[in-house]
C-alpha atoms as a PDB file:
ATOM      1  CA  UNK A   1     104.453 118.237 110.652  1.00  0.00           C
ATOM      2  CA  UNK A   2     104.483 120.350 107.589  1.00  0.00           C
ATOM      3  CA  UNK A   3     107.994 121.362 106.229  1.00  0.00           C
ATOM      4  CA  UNK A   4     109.356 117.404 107.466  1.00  0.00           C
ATOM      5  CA  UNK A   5     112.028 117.965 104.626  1.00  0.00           C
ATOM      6  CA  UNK A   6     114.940 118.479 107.486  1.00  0.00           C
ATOM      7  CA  UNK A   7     114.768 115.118 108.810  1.00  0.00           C
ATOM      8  CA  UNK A   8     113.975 113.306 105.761  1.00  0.00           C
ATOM      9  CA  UNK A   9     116.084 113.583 102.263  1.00  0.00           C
ATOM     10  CA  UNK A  10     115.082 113.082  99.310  1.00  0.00           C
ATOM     11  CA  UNK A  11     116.458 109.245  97.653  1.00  0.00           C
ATOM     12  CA  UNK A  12     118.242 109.759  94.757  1.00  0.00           C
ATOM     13  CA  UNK A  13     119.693 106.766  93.049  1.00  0.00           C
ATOM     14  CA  UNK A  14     122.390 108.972  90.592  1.00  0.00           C
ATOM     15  CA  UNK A  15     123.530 111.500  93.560  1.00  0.00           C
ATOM     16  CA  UNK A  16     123.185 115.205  93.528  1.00  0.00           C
ATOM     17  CA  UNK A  17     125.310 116.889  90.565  1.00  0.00           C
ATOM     18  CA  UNK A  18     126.444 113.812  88.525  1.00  0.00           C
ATOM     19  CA  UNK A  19     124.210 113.764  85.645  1.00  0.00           C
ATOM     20  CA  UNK A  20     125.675 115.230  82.668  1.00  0.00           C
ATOM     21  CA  UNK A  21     129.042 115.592  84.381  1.00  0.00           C
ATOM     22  CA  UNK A  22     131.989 115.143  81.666  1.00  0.00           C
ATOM     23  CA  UNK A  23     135.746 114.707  82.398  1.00  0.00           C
ATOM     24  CA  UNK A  24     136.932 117.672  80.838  1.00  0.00           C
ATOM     25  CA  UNK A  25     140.583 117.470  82.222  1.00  0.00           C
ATOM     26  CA  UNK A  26     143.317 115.035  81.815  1.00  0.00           C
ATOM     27  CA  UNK A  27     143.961 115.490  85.324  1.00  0.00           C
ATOM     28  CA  UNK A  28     140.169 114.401  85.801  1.00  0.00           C
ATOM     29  CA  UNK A  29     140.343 111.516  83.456  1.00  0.00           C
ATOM     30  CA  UNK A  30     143.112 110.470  85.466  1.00  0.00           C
ATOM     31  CA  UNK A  31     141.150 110.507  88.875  1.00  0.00           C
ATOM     32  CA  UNK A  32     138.603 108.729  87.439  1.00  0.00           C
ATOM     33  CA  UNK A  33     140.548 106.322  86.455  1.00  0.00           C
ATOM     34  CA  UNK A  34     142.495 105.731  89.527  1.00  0.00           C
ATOM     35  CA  UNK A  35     139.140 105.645  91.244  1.00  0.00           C
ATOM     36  CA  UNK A  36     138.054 101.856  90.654  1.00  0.00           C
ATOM     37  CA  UNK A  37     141.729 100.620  91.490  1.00  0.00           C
ATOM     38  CA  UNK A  38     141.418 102.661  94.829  1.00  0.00           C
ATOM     39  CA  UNK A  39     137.753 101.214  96.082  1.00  0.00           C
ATOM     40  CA  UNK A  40     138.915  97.615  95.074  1.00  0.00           C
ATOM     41  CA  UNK A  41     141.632  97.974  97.487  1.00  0.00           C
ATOM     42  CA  UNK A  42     139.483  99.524 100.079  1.00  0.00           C
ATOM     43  CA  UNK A  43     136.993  96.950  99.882  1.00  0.00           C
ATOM     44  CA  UNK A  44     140.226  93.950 100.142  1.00  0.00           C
ATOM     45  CA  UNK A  45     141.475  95.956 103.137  1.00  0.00           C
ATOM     46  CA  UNK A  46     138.679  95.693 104.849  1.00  0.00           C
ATOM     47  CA  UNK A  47     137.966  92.624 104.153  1.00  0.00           C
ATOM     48  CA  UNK A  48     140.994  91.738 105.539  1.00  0.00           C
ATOM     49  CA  UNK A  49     141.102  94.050 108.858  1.00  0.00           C
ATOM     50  CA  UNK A  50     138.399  91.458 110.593  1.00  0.00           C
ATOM     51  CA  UNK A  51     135.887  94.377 111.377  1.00  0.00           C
ATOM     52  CA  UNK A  52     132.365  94.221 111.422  1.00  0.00           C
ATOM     53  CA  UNK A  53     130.043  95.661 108.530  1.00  0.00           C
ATOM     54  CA  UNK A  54     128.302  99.016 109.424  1.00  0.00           C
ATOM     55  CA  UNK A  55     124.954  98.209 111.624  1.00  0.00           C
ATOM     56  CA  UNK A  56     122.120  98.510 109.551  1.00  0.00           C
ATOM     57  CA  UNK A  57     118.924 101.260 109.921  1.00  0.00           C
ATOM     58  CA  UNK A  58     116.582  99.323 112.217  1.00  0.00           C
ATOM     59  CA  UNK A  59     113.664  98.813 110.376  1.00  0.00           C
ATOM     60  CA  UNK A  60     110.515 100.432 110.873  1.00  0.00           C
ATOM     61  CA  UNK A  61     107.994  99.165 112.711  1.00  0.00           C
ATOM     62  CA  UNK A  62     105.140  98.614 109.485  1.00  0.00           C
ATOM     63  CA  UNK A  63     102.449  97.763 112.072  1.00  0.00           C
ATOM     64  CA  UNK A  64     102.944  99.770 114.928  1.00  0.00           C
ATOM     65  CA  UNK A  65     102.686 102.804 111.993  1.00  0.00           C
ATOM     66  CA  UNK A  66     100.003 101.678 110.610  1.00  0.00           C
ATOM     67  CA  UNK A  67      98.211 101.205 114.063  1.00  0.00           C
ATOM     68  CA  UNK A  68      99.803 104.684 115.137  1.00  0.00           C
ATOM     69  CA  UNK A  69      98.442 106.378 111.883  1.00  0.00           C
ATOM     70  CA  UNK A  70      94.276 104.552 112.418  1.00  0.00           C
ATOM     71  CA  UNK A  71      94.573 106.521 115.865  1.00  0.00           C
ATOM     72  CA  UNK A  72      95.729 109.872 114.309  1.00  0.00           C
ATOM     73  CA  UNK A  73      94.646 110.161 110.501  1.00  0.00           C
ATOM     74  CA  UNK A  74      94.586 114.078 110.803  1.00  0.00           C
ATOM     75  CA  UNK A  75      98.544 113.825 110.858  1.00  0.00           C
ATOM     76  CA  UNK A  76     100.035 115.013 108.093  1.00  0.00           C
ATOM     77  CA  UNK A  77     103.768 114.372 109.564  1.00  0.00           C
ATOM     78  CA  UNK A  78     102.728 110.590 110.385  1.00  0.00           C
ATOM     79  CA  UNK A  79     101.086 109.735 107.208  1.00  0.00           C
ATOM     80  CA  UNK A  80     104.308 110.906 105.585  1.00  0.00           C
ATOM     81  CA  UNK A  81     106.358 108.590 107.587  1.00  0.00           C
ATOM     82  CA  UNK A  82     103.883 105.724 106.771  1.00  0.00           C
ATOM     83  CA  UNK A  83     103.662 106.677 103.355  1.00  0.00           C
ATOM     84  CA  UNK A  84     107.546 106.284 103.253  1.00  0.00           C
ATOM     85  CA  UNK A  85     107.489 102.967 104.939  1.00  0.00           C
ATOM     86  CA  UNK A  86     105.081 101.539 102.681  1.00  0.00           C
ATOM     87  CA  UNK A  87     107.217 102.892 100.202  1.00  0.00           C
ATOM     88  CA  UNK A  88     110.459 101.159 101.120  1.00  0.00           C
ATOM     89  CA  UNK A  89     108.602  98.259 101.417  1.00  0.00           C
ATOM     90  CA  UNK A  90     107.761  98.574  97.863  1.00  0.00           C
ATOM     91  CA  UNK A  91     104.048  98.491  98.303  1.00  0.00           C
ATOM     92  CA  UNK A  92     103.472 101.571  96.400  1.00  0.00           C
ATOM     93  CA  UNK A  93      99.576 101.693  95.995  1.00  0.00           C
ATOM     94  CA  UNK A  94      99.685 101.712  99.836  1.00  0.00           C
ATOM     95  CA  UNK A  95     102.238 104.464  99.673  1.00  0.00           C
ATOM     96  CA  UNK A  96     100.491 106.698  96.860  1.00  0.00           C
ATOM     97  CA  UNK A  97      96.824 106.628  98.856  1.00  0.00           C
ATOM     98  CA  UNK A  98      98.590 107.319 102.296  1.00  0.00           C
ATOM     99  CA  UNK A  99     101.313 110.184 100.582  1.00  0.00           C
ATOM    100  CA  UNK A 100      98.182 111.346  98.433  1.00  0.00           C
ATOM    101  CA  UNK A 101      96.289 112.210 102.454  1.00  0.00           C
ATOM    102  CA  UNK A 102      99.678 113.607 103.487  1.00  0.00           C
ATOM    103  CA  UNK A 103      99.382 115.771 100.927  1.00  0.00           C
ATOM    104  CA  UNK A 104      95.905 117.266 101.196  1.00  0.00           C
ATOM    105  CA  UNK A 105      96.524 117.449 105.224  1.00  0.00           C
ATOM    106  CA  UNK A 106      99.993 119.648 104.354  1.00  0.00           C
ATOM    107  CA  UNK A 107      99.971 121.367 101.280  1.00  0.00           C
ATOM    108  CA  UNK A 108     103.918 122.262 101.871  1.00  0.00           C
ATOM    109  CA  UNK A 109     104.683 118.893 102.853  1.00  0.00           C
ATOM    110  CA  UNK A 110     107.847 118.608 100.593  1.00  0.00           C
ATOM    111  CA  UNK A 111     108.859 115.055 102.036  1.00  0.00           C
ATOM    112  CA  UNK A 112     105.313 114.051 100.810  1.00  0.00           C
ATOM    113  CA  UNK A 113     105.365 115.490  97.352  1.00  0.00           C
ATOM    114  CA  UNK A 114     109.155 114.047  96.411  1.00  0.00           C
ATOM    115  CA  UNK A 115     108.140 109.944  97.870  1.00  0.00           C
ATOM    116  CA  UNK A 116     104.839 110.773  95.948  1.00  0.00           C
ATOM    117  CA  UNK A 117     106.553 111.759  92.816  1.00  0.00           C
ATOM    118  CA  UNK A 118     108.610 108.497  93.966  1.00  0.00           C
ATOM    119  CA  UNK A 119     105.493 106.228  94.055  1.00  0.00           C
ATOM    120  CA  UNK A 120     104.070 107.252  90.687  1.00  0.00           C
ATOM    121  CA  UNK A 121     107.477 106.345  89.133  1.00  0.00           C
ATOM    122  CA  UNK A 122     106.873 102.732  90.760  1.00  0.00           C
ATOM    123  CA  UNK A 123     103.585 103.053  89.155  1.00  0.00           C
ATOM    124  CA  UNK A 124     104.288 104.031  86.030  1.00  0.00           C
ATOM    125  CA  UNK A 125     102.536 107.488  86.194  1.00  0.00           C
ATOM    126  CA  UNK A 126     105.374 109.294  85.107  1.00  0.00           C
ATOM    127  CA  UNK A 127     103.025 112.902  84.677  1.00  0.00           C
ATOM    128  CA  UNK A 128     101.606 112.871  87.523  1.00  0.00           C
ATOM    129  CA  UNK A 129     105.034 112.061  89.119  1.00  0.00           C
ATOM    130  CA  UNK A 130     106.387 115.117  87.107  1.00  0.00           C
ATOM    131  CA  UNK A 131     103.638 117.401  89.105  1.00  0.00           C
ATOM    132  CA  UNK A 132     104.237 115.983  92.458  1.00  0.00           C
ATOM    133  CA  UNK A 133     108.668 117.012  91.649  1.00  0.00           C
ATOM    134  CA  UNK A 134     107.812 120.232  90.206  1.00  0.00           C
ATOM    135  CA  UNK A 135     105.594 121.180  93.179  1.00  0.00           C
ATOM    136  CA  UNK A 136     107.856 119.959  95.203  1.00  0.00           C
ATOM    137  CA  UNK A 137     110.674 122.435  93.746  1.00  0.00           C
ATOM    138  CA  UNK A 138     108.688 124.992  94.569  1.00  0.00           C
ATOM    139  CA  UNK A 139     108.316 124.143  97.997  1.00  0.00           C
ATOM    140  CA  UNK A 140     112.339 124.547  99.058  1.00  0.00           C
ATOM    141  CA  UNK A 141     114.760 127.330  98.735  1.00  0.00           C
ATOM    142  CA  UNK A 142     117.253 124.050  99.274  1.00  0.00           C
ATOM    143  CA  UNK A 143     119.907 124.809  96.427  1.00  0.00           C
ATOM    144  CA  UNK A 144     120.818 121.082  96.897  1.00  0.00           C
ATOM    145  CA  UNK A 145     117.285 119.948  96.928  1.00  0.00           C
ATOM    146  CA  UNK A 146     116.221 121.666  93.759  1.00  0.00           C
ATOM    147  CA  UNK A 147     119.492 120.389  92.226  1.00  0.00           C
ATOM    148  CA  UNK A 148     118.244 116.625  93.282  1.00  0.00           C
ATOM    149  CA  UNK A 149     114.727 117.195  92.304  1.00  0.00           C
ATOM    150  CA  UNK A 150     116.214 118.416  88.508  1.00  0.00           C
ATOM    151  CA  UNK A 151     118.098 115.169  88.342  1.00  0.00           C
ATOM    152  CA  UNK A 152     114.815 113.587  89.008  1.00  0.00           C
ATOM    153  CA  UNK A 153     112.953 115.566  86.710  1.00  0.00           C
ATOM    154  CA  UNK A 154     116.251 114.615  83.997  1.00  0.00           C
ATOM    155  CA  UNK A 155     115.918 110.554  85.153  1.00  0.00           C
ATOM    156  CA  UNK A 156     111.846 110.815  84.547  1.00  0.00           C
ATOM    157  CA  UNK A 157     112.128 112.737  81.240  1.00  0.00           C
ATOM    158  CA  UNK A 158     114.552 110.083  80.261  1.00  0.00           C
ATOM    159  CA  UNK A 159     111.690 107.341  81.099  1.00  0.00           C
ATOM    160  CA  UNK A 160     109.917 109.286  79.566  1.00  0.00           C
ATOM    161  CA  UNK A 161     111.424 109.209  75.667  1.00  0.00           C
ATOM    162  CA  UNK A 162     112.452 105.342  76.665  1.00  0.00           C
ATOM    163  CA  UNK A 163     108.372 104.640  76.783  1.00  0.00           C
ATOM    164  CA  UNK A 164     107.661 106.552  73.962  1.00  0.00           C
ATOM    165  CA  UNK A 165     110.206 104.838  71.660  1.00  0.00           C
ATOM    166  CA  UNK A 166     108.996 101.155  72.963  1.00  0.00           C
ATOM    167  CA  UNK A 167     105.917 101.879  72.010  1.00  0.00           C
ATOM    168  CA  UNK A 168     107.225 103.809  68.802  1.00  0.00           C
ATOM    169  CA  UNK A 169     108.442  99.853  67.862  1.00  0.00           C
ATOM    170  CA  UNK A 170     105.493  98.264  69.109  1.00  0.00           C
ATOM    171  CA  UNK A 171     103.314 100.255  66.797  1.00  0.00           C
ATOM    172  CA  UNK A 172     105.844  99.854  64.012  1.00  0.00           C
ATOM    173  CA  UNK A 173     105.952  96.272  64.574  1.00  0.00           C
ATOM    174  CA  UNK A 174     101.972  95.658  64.717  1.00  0.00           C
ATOM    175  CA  UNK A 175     101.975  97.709  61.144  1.00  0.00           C
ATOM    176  CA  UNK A 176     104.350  95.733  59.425  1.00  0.00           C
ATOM    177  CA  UNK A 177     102.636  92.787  59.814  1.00  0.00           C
ATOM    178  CA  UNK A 178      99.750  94.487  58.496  1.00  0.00           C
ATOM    179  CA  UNK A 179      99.313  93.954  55.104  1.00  0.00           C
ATOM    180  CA  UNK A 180      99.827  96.542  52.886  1.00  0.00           C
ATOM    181  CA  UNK A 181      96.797  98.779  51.730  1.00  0.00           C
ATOM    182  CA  UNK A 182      96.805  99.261  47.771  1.00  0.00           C
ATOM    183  CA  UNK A 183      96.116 102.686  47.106  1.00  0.00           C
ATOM    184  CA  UNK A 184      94.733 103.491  43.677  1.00  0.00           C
ATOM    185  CA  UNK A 185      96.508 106.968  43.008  1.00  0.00           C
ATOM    186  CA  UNK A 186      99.882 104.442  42.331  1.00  0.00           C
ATOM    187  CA  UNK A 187      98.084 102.148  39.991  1.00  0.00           C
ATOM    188  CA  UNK A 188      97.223 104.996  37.295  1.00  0.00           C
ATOM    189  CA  UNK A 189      98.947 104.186  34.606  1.00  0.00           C
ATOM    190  CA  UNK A 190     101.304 106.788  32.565  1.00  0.00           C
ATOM    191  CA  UNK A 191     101.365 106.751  29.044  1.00  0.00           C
ATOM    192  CA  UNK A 192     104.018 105.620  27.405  1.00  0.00           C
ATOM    193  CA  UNK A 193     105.492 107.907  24.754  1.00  0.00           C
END
């Protein structure tokens, strides 16, 4: 279904808000210093209370999604979810093609657009992963969404400037093993006087 962004939020691997935060406080620096000390003992308390870990997500069914979706290629709302699966299951050229027929069956599908943007990160395609966030934006009124998809947009500008400086030094590298060209204009001579 178009507009599947209530049932499905967007991953986000730094959390809404907390890029560029600064402790600007003492009282701040103080929490977040106190903060390690009180996980650790959270975690040793519960080790030690004998209770069960939290039940996992069952896992989607990859097959009976993919048999689901040869049945009914015309829906947008399925391909999404199979697009997403694929996705999880880090097969991301599966995922881009299936998102990619989400996307031209919903034009509004924001779910689509943000694992799409997703999948071209896994891919390397960081521009067309920049379209796919940006369109995306443009699709919610979500304050909280369009605050995630800027952190994105922050995290893939950062890749960004990381890919261009690697190969900054690969170039660099290949041209200092290069051996130097001898231009003429430094050979002419000046009289001596």
């Amino acid at each position: 279904k178009a507009g599947h962004e209530a049932t499905c939020p967007l991953p986000n691997p730094v959390g809404a808000g907390t890029l560029g935060r600064s402790v600007s406080q003492p009282r701040d620096a103080m929490r977040s210093v106190k903060w390690p000390f009180v996980a650790a003992a959270v975690v040793l308390a519960s080790g030690c209370a004998g209770s069960k870990p939290p039940a996992q997500p069952a896992p989607i069914n990859l097959q009976a999604l993919e048999s689901e979706y040869a049945r009914d290629a015309r829906n947008a709302g399925l391909a999404t979810k199979l697009g997403i699966a694929y996705y999880d299951n880090k097969q991301f050229s599966r995922a881009r093609d299936v998102l990619q027929s989400a996307v031209a069956l919903g034009e509004r599908n924001y779910t689509a657009r943000v694992y799409l943007g997703l999948t071209h990160e896994e891919l390397g395609q960081l521009d067309s992963a920049r379209a796919q966030y940006t369109t995306a934006s443009g699709l919610t009124s979500d304050a909280r969404k369009k605050s995630e998809i800027q952190d994105r947009l922050t995290l893939l500008t950062r890749k960004e400037l990381r890919a261009a400086a690697k190969e900054a030094i690969a170039k660099e590298a290949t041209l200092s093993n290069q051996p130097a060209a001898l231009s003429s204009s430094w050979l002419t001579p000046y009289p001596f006087r």
